[in-house]
N, C-alpha and C. Protein backbone atom coordinates (compact mmCIF):
# COMPACT_ATOMS: atom_id res chain seq x y z
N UNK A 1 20.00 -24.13 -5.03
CA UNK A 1 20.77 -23.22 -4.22
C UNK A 1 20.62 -23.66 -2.77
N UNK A 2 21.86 -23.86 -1.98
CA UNK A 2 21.88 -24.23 -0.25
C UNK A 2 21.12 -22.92 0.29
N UNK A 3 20.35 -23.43 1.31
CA UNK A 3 19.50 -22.75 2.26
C UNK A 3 20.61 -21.99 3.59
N UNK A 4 20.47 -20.89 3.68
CA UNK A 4 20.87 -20.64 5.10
C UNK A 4 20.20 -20.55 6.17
N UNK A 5 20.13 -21.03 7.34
CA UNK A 5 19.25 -20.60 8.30
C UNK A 5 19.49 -18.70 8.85
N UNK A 6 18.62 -18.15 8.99
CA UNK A 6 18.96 -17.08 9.69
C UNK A 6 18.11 -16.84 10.70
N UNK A 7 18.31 -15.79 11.80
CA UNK A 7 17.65 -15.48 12.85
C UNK A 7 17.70 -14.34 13.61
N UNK A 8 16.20 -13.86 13.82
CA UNK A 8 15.97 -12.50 13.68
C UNK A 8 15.16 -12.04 15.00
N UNK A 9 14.81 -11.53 16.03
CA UNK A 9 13.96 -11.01 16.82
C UNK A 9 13.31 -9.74 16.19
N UNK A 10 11.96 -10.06 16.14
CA UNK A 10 11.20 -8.77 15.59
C UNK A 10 9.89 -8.63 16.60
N UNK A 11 9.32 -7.86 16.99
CA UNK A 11 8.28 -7.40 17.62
C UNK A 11 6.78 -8.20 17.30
N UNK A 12 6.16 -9.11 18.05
CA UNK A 12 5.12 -10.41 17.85
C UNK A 12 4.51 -9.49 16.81
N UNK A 13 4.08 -8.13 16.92
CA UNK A 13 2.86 -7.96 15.66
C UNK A 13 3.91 -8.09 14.40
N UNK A 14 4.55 -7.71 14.27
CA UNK A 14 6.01 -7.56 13.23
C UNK A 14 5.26 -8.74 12.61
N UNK A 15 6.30 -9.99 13.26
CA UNK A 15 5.98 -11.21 12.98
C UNK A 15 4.66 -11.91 12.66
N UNK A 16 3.51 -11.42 13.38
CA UNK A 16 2.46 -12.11 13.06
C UNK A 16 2.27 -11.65 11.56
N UNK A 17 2.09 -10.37 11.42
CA UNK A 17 2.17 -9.63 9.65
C UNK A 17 2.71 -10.46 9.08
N UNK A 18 4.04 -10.71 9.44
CA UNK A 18 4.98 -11.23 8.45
C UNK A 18 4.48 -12.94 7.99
N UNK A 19 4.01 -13.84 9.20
CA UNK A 19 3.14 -14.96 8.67
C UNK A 19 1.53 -14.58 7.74
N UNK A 20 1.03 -13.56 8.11
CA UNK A 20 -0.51 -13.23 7.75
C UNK A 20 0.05 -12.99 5.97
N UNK A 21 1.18 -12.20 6.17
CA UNK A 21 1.02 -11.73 4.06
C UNK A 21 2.15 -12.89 3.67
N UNK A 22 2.73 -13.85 4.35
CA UNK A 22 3.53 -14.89 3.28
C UNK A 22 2.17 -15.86 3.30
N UNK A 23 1.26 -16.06 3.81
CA UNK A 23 -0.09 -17.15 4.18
C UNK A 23 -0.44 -16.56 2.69
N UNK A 24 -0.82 -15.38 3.01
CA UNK A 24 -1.68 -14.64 1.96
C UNK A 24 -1.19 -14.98 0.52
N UNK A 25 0.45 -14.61 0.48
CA UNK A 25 0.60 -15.05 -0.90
C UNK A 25 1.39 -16.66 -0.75
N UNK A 26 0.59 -17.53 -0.29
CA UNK A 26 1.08 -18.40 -0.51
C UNK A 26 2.35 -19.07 -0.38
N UNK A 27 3.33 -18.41 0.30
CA UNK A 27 4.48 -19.05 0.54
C UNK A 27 4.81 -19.11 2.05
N UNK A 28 6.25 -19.61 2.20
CA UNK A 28 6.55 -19.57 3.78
C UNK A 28 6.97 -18.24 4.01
N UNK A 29 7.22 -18.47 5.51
CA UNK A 29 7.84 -16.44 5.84
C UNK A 29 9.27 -16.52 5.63
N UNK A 30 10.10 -17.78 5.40
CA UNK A 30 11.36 -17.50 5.09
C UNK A 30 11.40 -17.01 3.58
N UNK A 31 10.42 -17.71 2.60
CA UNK A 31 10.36 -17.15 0.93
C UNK A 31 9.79 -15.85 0.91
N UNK A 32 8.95 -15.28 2.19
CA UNK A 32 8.36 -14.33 2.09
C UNK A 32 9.46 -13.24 1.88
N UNK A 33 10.31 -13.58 3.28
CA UNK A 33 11.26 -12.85 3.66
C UNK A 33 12.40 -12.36 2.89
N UNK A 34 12.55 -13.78 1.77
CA UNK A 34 13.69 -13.87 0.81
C UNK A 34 13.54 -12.82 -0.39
N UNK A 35 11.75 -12.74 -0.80
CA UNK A 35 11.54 -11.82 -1.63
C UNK A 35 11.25 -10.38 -1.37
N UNK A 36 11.43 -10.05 -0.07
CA UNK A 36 11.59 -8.88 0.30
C UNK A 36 12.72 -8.51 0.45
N UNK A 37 13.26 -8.81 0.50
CA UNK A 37 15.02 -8.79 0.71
C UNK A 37 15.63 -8.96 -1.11
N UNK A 38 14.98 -9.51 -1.52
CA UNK A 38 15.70 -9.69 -2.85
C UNK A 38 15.39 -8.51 -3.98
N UNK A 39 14.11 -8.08 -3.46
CA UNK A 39 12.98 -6.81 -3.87
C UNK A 39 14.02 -5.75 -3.74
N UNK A 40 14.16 -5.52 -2.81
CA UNK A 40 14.97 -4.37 -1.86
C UNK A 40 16.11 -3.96 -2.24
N UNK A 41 16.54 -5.34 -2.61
CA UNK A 41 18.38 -4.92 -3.11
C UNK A 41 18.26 -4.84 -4.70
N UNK A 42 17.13 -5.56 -5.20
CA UNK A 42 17.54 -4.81 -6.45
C UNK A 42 16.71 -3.55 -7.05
N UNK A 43 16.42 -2.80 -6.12
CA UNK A 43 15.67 -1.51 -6.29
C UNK A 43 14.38 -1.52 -6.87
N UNK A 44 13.77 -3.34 -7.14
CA UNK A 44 12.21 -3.22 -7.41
C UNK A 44 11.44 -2.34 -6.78
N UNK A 45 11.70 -2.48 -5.41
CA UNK A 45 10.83 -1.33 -3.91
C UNK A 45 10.76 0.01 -4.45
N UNK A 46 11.91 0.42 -4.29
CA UNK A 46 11.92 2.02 -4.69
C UNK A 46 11.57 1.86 -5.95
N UNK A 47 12.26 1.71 -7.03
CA UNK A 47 11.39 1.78 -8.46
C UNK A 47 9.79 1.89 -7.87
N UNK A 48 9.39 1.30 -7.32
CA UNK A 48 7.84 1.05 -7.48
C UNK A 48 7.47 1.83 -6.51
N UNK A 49 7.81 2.74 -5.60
CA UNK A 49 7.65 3.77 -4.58
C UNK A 49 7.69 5.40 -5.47
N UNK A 50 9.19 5.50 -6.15
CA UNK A 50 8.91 6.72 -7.03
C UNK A 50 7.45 6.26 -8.31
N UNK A 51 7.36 5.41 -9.03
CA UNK A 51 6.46 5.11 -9.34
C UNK A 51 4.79 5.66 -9.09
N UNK A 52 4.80 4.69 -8.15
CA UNK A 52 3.58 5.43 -7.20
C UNK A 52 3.47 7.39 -7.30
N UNK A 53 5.10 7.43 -6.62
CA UNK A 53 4.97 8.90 -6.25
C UNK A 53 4.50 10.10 -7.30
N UNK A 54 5.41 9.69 -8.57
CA UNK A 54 5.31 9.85 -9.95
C UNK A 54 3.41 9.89 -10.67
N UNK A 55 2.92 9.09 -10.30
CA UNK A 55 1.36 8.56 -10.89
C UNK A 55 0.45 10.02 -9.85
N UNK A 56 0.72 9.80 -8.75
CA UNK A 56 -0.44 10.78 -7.73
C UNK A 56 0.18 12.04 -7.92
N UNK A 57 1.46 12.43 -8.17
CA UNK A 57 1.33 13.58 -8.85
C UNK A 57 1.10 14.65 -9.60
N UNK A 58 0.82 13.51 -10.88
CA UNK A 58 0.52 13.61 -12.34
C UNK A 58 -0.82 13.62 -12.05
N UNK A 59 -1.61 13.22 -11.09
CA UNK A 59 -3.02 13.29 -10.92
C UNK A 59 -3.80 13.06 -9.97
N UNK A 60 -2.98 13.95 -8.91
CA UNK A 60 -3.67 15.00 -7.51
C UNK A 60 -4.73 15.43 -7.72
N UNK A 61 -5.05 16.36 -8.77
CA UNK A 61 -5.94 16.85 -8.95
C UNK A 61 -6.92 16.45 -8.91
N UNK A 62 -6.95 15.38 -9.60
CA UNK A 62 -8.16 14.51 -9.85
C UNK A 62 -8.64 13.54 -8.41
N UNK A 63 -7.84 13.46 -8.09
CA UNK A 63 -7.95 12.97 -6.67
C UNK A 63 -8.50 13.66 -5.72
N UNK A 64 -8.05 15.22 -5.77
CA UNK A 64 -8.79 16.23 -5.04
C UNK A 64 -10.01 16.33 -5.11
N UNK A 65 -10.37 16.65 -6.46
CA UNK A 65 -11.70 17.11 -7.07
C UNK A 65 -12.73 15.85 -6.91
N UNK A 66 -12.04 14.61 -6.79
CA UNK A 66 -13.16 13.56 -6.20
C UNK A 66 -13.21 13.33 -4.70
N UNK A 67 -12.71 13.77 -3.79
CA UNK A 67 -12.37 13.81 -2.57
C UNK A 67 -13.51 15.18 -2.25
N UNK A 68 -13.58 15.78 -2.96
CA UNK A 68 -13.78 17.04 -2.51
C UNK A 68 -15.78 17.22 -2.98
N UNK A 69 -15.72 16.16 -3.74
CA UNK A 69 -17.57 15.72 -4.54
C UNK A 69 -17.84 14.74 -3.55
N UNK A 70 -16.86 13.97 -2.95
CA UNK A 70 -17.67 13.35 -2.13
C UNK A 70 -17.90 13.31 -0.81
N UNK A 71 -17.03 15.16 -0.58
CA UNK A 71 -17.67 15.58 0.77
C UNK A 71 -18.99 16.29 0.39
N UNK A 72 -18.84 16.81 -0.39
CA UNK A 72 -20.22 17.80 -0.96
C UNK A 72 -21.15 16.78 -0.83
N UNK A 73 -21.30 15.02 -1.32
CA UNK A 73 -22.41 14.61 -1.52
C UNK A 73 -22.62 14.19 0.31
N UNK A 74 -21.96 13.97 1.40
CA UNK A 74 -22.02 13.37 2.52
C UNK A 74 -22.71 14.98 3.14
N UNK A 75 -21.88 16.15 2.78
CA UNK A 75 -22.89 17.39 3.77
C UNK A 75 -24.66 17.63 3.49
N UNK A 76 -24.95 17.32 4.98
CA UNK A 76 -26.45 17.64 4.47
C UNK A 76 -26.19 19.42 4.48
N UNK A 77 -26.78 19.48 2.88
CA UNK A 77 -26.92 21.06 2.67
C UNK A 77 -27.81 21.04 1.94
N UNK A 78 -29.18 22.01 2.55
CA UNK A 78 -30.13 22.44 1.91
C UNK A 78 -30.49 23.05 0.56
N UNK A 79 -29.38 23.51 0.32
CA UNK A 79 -29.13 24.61 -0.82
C UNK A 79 -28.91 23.86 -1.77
N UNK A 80 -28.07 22.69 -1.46
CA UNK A 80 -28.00 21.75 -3.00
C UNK A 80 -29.19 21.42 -3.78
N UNK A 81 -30.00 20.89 -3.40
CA UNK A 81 -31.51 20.73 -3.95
C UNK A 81 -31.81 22.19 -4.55
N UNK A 82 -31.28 23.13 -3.94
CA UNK A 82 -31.87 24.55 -4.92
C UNK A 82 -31.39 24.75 -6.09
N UNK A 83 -29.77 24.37 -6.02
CA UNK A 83 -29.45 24.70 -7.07
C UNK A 83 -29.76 23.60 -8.01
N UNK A 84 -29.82 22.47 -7.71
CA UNK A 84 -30.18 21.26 -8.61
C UNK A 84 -31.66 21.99 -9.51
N UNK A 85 -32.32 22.86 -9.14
CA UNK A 85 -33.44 22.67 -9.68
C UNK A 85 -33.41 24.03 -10.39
């Protein structure tokens, strides 16, 4: 498939990201770029956004209730040792 050049002004941190995660996975920032763009239009992104949204729903709770044990274990509270015993 012919290459197009394209050209974009984005904000230096923008851009530096955008070299740091195509480095990361191994490709250039134009392939980076290509698979974000190719992601995007065919609704992989969102699929995988409701996804997400879908999963922490189904199990908030559980998320809470460990969020919520591991403030209990960070408060120094005297009383815990009481009831432990």
């Amino acid at each position: 498939m012919a290459k197009t050049q394209l050209g974009a002004r984005v904000d230096e941190d923008v851009a530096e990201l955008a070299r740091k995660r195509a480095a990361d996975l191994g490709l250039s920032v134009g392939d980076y770029l290509a698979r974000l763009v190719q992601d995007d239009a065919s609704g992989l992104r969102a699929r995988a956004v409701d996804a997400a949204a879908r999963f922490l729903a189904e199990h908030q709770a559980i998320f809470d209730e460990a969020e919520a044990e591991a403030e209990d274990d960070r408060r120094p509270d005297s009383s815990r040792g009481a009831r432990a015993a």
